[in-house]
PDB file of N, CA and C in Angstrom:
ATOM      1  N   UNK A   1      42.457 122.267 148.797  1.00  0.00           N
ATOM      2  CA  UNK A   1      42.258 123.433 147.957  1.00  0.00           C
ATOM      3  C   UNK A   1      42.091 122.982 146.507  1.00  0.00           C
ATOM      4  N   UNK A   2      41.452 123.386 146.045  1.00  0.00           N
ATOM      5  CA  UNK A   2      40.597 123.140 144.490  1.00  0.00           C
ATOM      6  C   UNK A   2      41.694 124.267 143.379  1.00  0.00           C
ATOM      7  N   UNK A   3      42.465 123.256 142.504  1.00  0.00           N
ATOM      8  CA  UNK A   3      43.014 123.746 141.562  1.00  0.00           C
ATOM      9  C   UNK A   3      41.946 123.998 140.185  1.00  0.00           C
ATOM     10  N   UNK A   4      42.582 125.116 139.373  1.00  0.00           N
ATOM     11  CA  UNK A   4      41.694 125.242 138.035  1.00  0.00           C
ATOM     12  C   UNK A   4      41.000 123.955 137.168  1.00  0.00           C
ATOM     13  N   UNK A   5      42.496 123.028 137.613  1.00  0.00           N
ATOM     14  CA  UNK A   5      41.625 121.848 136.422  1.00  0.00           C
ATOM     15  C   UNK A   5      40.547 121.536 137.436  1.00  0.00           C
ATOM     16  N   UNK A   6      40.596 121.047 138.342  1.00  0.00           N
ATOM     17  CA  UNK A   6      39.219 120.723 139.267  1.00  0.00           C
ATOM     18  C   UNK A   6      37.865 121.308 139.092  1.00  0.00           C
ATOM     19  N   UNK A   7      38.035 122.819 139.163  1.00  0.00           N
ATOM     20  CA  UNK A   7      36.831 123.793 138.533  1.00  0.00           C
ATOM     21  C   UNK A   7      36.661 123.628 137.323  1.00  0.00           C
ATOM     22  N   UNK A   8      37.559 123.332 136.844  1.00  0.00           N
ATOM     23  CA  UNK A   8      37.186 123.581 135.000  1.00  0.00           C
ATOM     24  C   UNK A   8      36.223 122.230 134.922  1.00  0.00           C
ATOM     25  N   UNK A   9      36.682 121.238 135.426  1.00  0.00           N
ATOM     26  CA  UNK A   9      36.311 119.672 135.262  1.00  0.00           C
ATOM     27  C   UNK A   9      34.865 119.320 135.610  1.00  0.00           C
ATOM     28  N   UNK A  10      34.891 120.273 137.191  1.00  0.00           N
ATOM     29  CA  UNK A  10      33.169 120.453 137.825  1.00  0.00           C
ATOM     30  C   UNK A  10      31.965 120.863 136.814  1.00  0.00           C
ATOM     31  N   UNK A  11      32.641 122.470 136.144  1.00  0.00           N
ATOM     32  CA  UNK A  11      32.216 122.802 135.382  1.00  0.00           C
ATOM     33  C   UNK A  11      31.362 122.508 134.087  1.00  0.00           C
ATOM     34  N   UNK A  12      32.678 121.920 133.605  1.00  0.00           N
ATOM     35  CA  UNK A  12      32.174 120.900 132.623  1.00  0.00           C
ATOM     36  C   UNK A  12      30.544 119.821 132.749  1.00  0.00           C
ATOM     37  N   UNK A  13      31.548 119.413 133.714  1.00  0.00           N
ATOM     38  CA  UNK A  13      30.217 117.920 134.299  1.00  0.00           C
ATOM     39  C   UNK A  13      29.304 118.202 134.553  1.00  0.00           C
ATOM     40  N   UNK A  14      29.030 119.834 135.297  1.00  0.00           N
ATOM     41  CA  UNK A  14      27.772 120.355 135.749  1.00  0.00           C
ATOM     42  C   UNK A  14      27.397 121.554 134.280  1.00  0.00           C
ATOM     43  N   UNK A  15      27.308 121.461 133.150  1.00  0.00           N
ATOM     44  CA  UNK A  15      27.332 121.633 132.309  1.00  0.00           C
ATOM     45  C   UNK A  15      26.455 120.911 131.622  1.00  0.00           C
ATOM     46  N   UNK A  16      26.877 119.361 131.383  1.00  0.00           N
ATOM     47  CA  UNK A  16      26.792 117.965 130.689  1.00  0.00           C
ATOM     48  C   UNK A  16      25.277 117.311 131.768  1.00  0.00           C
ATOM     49  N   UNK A  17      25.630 117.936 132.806  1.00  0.00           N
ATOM     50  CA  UNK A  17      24.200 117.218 133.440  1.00  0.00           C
ATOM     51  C   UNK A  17      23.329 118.018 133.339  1.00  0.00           C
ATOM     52  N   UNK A  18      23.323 118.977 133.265  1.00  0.00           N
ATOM     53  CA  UNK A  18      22.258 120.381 132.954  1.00  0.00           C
ATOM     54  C   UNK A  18      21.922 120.271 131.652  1.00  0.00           C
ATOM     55  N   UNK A  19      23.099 120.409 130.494  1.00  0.00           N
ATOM     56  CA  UNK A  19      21.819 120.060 129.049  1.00  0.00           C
ATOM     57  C   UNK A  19      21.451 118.716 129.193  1.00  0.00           C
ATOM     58  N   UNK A  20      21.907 117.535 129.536  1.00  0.00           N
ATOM     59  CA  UNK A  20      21.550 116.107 129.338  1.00  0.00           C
ATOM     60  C   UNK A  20      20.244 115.874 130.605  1.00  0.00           C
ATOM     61  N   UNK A  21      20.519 115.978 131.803  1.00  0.00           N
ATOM     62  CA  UNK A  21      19.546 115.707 132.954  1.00  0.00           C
ATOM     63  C   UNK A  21      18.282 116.439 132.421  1.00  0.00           C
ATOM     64  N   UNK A  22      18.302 117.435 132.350  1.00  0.00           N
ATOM     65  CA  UNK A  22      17.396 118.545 132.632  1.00  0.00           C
ATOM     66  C   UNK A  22      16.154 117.774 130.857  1.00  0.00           C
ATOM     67  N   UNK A  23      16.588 117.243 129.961  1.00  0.00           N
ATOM     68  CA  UNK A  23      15.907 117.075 129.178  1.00  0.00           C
ATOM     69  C   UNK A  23      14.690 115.718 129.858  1.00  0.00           C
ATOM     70  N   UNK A  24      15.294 115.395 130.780  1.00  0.00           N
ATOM     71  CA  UNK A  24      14.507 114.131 131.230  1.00  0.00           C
ATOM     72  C   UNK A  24      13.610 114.943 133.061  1.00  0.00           C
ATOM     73  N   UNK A  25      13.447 115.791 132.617  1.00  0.00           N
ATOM     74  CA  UNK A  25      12.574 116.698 133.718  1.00  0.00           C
ATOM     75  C   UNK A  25      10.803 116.544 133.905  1.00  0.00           C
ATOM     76  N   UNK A  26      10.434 116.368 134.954  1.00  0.00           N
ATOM     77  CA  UNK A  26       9.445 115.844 135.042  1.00  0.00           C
ATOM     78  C   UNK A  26       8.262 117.254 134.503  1.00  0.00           C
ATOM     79  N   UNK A  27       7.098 116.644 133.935  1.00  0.00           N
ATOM     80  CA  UNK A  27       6.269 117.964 133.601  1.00  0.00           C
ATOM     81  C   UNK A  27       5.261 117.951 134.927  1.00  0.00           C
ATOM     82  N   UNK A  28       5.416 117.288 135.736  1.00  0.00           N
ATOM     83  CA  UNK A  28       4.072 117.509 136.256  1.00  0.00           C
ATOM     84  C   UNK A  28       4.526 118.387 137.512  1.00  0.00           C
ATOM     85  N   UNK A  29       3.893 118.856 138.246  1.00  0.00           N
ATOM     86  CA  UNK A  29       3.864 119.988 139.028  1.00  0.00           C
ATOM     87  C   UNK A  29       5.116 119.544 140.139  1.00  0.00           C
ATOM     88  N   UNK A  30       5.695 120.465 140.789  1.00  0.00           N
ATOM     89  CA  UNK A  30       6.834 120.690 142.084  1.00  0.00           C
ATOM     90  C   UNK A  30       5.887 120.398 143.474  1.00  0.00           C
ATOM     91  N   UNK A  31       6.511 120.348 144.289  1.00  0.00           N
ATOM     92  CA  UNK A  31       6.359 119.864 145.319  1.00  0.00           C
ATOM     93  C   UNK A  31       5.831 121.376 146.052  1.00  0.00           C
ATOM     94  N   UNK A  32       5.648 122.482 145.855  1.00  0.00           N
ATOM     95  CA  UNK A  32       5.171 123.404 146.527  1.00  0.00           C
ATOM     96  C   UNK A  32       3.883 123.688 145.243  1.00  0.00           C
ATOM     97  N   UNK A  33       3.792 123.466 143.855  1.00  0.00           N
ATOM     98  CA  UNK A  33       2.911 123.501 143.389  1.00  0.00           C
ATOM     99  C   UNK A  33       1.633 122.622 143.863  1.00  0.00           C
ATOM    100  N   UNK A  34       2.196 121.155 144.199  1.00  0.00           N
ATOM    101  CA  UNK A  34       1.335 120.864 144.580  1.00  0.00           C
ATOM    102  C   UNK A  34       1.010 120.138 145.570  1.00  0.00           C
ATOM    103  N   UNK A  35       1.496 121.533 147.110  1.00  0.00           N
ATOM    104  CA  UNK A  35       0.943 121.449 148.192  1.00  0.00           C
ATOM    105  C   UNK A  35      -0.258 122.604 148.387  1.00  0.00           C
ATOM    106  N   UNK A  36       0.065 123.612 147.338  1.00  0.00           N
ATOM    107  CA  UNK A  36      -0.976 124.736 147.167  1.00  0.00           C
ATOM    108  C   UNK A  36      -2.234 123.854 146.829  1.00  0.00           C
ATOM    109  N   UNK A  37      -1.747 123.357 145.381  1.00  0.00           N
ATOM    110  CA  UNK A  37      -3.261 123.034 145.114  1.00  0.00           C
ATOM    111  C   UNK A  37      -3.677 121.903 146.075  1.00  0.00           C
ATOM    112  N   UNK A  38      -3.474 120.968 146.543  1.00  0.00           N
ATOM    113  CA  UNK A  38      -3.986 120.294 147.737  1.00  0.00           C
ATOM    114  C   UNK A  38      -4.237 121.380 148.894  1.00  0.00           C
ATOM    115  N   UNK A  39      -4.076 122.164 148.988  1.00  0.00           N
ATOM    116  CA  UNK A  39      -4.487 123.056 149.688  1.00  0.00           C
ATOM    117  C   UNK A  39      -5.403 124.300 149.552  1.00  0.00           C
ATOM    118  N   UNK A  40      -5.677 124.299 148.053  1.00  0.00           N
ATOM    119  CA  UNK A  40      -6.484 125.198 147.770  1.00  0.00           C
ATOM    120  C   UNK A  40      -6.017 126.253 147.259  1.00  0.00           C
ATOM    121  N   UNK A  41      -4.826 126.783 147.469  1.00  0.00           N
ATOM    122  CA  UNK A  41      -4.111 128.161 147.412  1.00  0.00           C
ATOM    123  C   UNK A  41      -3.103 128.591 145.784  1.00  0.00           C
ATOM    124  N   UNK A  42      -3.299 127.771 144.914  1.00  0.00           N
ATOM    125  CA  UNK A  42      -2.534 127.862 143.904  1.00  0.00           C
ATOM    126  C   UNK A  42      -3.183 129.163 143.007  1.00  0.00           C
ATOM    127  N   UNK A  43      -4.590 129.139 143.232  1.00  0.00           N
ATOM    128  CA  UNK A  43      -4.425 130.419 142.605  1.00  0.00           C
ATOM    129  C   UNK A  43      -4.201 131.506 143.205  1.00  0.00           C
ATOM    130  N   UNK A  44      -3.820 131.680 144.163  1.00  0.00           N
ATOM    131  CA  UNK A  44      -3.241 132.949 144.360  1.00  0.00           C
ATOM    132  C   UNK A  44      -1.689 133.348 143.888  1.00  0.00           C
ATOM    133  N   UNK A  45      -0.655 132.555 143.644  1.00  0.00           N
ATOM    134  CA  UNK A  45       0.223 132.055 143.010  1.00  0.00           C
ATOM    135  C   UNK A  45       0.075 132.649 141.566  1.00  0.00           C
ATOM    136  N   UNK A  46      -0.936 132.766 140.860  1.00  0.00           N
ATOM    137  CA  UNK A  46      -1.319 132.812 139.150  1.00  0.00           C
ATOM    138  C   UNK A  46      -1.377 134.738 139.309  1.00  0.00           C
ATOM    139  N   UNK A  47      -1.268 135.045 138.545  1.00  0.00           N
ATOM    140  CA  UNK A  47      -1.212 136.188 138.224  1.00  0.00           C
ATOM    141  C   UNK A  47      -0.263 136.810 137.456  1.00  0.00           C
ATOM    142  N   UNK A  48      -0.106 137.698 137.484  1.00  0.00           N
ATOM    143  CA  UNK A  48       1.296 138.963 137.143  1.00  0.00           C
ATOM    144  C   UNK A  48       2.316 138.873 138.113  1.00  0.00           C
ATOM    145  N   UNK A  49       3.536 138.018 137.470  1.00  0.00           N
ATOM    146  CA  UNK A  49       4.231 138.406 138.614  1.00  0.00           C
ATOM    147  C   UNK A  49       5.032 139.912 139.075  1.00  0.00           C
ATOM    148  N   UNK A  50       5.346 139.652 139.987  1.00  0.00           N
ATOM    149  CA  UNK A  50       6.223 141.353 140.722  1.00  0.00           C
ATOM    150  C   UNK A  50       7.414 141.480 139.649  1.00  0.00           C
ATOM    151  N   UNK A  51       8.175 140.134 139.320  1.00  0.00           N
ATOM    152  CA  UNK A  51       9.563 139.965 138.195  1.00  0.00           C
ATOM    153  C   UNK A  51       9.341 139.160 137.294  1.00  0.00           C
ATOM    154  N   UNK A  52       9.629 139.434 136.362  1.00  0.00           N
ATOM    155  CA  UNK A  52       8.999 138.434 135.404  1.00  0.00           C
ATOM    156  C   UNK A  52      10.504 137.489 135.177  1.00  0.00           C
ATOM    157  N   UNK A  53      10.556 136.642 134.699  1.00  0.00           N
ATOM    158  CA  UNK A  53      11.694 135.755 134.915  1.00  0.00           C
ATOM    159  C   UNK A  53      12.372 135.220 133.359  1.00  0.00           C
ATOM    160  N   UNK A  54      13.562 135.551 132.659  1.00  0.00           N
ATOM    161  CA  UNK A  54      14.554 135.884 131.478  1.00  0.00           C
ATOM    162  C   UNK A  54      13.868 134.125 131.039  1.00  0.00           C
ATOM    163  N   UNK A  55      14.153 133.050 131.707  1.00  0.00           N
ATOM    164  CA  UNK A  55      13.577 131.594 131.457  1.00  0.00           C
ATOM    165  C   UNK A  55      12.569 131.637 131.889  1.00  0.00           C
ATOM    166  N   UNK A  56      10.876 131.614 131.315  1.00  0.00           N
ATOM    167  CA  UNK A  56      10.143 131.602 132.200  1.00  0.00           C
ATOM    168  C   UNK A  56       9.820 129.539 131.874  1.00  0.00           C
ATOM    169  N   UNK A  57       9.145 129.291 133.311  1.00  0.00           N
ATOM    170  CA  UNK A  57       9.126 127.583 133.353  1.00  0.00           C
ATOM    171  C   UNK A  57      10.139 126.653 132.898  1.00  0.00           C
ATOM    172  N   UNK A  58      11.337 127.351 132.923  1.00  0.00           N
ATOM    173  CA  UNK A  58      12.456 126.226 132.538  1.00  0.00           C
ATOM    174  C   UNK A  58      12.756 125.705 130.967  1.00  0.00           C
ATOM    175  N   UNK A  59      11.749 126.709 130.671  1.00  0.00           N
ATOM    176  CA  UNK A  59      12.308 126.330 128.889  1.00  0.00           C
ATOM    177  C   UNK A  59      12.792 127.798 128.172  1.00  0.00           C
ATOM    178  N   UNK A  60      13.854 127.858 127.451  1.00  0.00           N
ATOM    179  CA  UNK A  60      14.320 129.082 127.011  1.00  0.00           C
ATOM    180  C   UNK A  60      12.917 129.392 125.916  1.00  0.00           C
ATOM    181  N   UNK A  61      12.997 130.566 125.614  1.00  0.00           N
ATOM    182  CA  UNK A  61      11.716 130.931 124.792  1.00  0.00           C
ATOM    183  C   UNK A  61      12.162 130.961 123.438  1.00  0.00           C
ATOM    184  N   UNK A  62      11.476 130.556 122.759  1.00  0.00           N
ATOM    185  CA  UNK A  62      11.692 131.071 120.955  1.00  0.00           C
ATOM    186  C   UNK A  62      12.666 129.472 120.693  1.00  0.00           C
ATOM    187  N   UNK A  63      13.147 128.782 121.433  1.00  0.00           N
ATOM    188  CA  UNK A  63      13.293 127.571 120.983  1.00  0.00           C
ATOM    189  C   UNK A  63      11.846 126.646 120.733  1.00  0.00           C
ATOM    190  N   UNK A  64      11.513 125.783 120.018  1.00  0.00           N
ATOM    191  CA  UNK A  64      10.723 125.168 118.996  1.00  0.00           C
ATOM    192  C   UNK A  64      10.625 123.626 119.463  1.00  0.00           C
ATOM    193  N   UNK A  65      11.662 123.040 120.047  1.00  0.00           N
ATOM    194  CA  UNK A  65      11.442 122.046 120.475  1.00  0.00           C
ATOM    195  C   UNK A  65      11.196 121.956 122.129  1.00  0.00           C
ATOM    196  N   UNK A  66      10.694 121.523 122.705  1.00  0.00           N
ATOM    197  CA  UNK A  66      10.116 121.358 123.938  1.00  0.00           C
ATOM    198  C   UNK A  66      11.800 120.950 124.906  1.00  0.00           C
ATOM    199  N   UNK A  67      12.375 119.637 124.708  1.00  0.00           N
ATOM    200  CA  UNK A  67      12.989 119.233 125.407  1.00  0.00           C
ATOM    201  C   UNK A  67      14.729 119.810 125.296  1.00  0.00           C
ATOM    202  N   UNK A  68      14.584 120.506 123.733  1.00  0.00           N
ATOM    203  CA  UNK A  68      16.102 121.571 123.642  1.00  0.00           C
ATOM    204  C   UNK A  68      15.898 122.982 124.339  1.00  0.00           C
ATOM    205  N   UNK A  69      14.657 123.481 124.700  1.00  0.00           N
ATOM    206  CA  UNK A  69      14.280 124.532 125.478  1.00  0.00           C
ATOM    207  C   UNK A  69      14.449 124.448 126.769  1.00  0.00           C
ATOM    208  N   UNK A  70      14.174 123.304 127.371  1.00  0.00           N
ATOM    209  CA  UNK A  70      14.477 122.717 128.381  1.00  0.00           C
ATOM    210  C   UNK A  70      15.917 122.663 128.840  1.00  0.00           C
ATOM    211  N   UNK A  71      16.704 122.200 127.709  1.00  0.00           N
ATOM    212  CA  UNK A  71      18.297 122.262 127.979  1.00  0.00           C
ATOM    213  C   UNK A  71      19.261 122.949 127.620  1.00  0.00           C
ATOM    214  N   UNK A  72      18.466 123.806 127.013  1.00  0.00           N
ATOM    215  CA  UNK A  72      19.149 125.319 126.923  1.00  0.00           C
ATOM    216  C   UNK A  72      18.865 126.111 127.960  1.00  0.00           C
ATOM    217  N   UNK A  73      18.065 125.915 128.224  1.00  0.00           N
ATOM    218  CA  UNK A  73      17.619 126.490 130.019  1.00  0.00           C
ATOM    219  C   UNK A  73      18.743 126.268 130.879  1.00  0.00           C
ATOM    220  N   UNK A  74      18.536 124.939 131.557  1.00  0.00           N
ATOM    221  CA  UNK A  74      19.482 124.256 132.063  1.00  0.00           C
ATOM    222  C   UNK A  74      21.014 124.711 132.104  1.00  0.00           C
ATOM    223  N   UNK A  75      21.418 124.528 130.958  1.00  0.00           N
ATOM    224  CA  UNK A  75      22.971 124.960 130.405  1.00  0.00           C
ATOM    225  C   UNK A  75      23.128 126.914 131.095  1.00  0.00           C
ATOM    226  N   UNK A  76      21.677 127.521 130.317  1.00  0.00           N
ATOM    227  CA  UNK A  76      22.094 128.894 130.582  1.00  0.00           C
ATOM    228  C   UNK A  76      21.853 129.240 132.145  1.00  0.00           C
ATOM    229  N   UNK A  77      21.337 128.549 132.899  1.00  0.00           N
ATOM    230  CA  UNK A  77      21.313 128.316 134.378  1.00  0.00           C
ATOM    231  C   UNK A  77      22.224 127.905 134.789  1.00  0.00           C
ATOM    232  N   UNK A  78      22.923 127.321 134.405  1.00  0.00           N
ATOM    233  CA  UNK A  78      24.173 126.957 135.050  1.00  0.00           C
ATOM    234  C   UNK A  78      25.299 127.974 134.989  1.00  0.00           C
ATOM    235  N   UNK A  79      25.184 128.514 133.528  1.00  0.00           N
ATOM    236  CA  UNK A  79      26.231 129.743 133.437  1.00  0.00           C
ATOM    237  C   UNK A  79      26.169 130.221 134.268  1.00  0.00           C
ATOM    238  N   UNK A  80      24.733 131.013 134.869  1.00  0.00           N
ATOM    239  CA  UNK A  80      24.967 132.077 135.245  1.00  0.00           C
ATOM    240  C   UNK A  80      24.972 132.284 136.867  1.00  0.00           C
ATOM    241  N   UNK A  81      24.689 131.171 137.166  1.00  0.00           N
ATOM    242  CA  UNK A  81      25.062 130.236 138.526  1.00  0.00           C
ATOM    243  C   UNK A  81      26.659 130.065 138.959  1.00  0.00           C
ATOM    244  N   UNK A  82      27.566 129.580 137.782  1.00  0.00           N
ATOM    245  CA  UNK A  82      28.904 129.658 138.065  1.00  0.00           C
ATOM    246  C   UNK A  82      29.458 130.629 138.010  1.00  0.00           C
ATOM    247  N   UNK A  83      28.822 131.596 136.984  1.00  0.00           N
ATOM    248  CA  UNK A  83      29.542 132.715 136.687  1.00  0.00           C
ATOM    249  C   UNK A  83      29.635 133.993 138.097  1.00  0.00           C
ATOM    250  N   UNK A  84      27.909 134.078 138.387  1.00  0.00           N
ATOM    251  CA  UNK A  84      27.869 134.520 140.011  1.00  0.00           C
ATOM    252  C   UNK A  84      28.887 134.278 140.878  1.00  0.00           C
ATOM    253  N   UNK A  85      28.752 132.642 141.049  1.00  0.00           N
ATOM    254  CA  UNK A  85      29.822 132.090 142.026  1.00  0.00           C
ATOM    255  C   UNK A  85      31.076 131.983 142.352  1.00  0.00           C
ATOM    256  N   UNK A  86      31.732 132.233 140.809  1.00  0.00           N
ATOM    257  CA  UNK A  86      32.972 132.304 140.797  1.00  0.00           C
ATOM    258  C   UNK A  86      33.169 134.193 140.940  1.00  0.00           C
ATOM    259  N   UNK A  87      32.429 134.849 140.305  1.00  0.00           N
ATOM    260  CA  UNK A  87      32.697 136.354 140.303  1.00  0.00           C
ATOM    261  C   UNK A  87      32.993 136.698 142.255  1.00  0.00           C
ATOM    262  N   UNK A  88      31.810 135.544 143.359  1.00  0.00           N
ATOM    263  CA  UNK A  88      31.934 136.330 144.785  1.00  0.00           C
ATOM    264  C   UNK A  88      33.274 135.236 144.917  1.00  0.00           C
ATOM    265  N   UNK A  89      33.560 134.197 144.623  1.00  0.00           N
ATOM    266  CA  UNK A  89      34.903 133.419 144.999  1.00  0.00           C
ATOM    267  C   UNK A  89      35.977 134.867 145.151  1.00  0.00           C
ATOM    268  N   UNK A  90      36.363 135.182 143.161  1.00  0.00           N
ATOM    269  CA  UNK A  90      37.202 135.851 143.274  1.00  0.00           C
ATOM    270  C   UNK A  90      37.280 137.307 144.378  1.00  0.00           C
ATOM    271  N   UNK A  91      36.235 137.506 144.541  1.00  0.00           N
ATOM    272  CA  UNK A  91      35.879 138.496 145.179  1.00  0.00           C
ATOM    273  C   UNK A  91      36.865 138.788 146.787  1.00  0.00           C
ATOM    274  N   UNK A  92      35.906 137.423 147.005  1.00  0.00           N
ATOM    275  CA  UNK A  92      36.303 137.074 148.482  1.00  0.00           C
ATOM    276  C   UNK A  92      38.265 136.816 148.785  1.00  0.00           C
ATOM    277  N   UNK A  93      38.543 136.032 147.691  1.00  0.00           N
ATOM    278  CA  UNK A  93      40.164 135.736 147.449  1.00  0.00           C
ATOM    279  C   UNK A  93      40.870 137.197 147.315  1.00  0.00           C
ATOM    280  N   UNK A  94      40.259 138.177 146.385  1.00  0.00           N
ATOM    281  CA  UNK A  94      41.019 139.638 146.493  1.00  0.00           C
ATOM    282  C   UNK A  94      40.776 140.218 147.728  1.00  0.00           C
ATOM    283  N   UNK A  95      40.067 140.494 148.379  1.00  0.00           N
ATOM    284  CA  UNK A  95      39.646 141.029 150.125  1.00  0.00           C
ATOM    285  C   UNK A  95      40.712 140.518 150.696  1.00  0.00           C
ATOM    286  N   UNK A  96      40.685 138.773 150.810  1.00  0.00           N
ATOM    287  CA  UNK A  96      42.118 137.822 152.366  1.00  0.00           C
ATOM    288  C   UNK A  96      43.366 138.467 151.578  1.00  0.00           C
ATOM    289  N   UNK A  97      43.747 138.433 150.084  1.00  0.00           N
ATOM    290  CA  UNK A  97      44.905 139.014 150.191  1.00  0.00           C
ATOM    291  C   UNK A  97      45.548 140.478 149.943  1.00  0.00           C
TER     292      UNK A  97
END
């Protein structure tokens, strides 16, 4: 069983690799980007999307530098990733008791 310092510690680290990793992110296309275009199908992909997305391409917007957009991304992806995760944890822990 995973005590607070443990989470806090994860946290952290997955924090530290999200602004630090994420600045060393590759630009060139994903692995479903480019099985479309080897396949022909990427533009159908292009358009308007149905949701438009708060980070769009992994860089926060209105930041100025390329690779701090990138890891402000990162960082605010992670928030809101733990924050989710821990909100259904507690969730699930108030329900068993």
């Amino acid at each position: 069983m995973m005590n607070k310092k443990d989470i806090i510690t994860g946290f952290v680290i997955a924090l530290v690799l999200a602004g630090v990793i994420s600045i060393f992110a590759s630009s060139w296309p994903d692995g479903l980007e480019k099985v479309a275009e080897k396949l022909n199908f990427l533009e159908k992909g292009e358009g308007e999307p149905a949701l438009t997305s708060p980070i769009p391409d992994y860089a926060m917007p209105g930041v100025g530098n390329e690779k701090l957009a990138t890891s402000v991304a990162g960082i605010i992806g992670t928030l809101i990733v733990f924050g989710f995760s821990y909100g259904i944890a507690m969730l699930i822990k108030q329900r068993k008791s």
